[in-house]
N, C-alpha and C. Protein backbone atom coordinates (compact mmCIF):
# COMPACT_ATOMS: atom_id res chain seq x y z
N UNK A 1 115.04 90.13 128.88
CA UNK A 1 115.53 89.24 129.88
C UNK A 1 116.21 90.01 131.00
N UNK A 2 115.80 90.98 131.31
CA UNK A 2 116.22 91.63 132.64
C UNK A 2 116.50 90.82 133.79
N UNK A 3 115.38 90.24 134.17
CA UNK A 3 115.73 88.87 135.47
C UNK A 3 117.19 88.57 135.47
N UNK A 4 117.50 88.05 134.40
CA UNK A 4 118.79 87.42 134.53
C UNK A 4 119.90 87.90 133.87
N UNK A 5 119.76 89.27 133.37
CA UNK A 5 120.87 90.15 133.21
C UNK A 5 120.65 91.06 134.11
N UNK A 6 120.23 91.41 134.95
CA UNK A 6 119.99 92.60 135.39
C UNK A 6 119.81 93.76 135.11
N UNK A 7 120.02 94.05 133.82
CA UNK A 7 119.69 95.55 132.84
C UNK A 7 118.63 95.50 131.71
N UNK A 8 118.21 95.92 131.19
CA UNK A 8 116.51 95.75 130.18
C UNK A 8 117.62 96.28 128.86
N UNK A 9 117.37 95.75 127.63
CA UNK A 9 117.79 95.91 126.34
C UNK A 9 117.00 97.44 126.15
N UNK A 10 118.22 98.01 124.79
CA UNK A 10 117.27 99.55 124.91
C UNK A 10 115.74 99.07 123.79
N UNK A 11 115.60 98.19 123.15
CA UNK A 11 114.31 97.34 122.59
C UNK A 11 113.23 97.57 123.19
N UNK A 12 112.89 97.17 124.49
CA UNK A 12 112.41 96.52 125.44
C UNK A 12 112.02 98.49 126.07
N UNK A 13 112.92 98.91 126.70
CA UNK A 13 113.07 100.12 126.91
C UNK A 13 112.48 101.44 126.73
N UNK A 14 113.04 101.78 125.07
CA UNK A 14 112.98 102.39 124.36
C UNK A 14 112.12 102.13 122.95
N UNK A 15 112.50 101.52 122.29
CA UNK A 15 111.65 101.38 120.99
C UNK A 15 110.26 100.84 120.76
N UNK A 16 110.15 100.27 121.86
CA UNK A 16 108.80 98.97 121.74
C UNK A 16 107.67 100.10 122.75
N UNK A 17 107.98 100.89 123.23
CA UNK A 17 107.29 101.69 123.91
C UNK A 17 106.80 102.96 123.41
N UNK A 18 108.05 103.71 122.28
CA UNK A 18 107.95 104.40 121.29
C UNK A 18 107.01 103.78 120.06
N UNK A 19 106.91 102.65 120.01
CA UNK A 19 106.30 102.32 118.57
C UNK A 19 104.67 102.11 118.84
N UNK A 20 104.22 101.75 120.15
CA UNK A 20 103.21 101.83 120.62
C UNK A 20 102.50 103.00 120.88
N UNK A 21 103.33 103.92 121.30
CA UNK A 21 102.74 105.24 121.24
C UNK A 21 102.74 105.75 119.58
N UNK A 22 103.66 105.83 119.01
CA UNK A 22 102.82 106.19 117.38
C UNK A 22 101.92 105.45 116.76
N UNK A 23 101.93 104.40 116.96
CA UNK A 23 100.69 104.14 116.13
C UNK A 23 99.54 104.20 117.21
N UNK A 24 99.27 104.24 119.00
CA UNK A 24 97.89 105.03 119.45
C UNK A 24 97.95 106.52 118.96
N UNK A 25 98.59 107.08 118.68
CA UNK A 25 98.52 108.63 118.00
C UNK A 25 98.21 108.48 116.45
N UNK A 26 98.50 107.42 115.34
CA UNK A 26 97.78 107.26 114.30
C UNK A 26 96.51 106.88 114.13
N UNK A 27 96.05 105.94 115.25
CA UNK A 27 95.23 105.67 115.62
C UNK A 27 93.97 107.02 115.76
N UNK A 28 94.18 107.53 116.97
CA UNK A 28 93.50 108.77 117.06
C UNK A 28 93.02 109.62 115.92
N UNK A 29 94.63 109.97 115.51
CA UNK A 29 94.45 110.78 114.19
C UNK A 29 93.46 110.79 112.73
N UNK A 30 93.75 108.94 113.29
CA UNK A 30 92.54 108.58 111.72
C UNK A 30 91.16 108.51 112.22
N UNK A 31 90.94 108.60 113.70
CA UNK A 31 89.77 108.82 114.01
C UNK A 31 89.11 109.93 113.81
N UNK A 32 89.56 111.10 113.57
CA UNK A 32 89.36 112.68 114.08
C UNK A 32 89.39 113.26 112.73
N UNK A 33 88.56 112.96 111.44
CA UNK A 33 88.87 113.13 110.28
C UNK A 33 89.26 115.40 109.53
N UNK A 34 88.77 115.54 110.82
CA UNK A 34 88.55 117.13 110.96
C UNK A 34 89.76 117.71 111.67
N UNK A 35 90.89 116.88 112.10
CA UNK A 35 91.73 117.54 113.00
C UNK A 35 93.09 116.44 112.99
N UNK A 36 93.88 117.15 113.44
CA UNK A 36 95.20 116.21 113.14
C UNK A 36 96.35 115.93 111.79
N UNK A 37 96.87 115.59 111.33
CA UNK A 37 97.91 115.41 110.18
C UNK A 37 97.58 114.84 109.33
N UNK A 38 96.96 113.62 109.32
CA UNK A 38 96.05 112.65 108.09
C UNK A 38 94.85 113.41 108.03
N UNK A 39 95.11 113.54 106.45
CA UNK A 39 93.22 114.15 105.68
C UNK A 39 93.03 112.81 105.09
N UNK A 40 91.48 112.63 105.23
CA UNK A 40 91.15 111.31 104.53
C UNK A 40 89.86 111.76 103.59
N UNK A 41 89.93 111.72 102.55
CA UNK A 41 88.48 112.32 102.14
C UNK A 41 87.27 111.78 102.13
N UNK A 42 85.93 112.44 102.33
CA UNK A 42 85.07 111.99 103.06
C UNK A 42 83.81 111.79 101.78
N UNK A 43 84.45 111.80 100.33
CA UNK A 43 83.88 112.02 99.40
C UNK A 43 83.30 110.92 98.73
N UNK A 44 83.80 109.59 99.19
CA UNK A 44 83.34 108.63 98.24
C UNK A 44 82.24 108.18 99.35
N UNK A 45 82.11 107.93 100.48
CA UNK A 45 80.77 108.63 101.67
C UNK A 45 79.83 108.96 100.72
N UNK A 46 80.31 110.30 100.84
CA UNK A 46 79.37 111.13 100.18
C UNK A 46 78.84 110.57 98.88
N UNK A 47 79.33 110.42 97.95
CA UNK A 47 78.83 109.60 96.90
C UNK A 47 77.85 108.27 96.89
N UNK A 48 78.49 107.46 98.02
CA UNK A 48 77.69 106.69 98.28
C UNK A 48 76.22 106.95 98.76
N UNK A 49 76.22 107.42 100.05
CA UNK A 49 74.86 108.05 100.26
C UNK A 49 74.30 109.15 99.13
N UNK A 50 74.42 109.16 98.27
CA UNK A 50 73.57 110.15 97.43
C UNK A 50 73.34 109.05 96.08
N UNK A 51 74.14 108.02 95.66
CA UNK A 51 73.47 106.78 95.40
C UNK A 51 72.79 106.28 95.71
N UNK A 52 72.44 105.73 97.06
CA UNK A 52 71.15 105.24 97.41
C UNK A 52 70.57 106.00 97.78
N UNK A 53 70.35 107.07 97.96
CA UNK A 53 69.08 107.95 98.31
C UNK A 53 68.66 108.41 99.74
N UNK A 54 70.24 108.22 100.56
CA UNK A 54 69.85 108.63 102.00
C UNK A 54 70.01 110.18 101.92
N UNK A 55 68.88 110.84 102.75
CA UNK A 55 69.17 112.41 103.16
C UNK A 55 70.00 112.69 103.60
N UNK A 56 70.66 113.74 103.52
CA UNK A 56 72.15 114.32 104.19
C UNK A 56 71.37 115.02 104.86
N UNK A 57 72.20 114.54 106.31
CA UNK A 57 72.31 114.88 107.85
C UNK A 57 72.67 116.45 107.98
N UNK A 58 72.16 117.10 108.73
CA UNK A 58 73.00 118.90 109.05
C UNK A 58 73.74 118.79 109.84
């Protein structure tokens, strides 16, 4: 409610702007399975395609 206080809460400010930027950076991170802080393993994938019988890609 800045309008009618004239000053912005540190919420509004600070935190809500901070919390948006970590999770687009978790975001990313879980995209990029080769790079970044989260390892996700790529093994049950793998399992799967070798259950049904697709060729692995080079």
């Amino acid at each position: 409610m800045s309008g009618e206080q004239g000053s912005r809460s540190p919420f509004s400010s600070f935190v809500l702007p901070s919390l948006v930027a970590i999770v687009l950076v978790l975001i990313f991170d879980i995209a990029n399975p080769h790079k970044g802080f989260i390892g996700i393993s790529q093994q049950p994938l793998a399992d799967l395609q070798r259950s049904i019988g697709v060729p692995r890609g080079g």
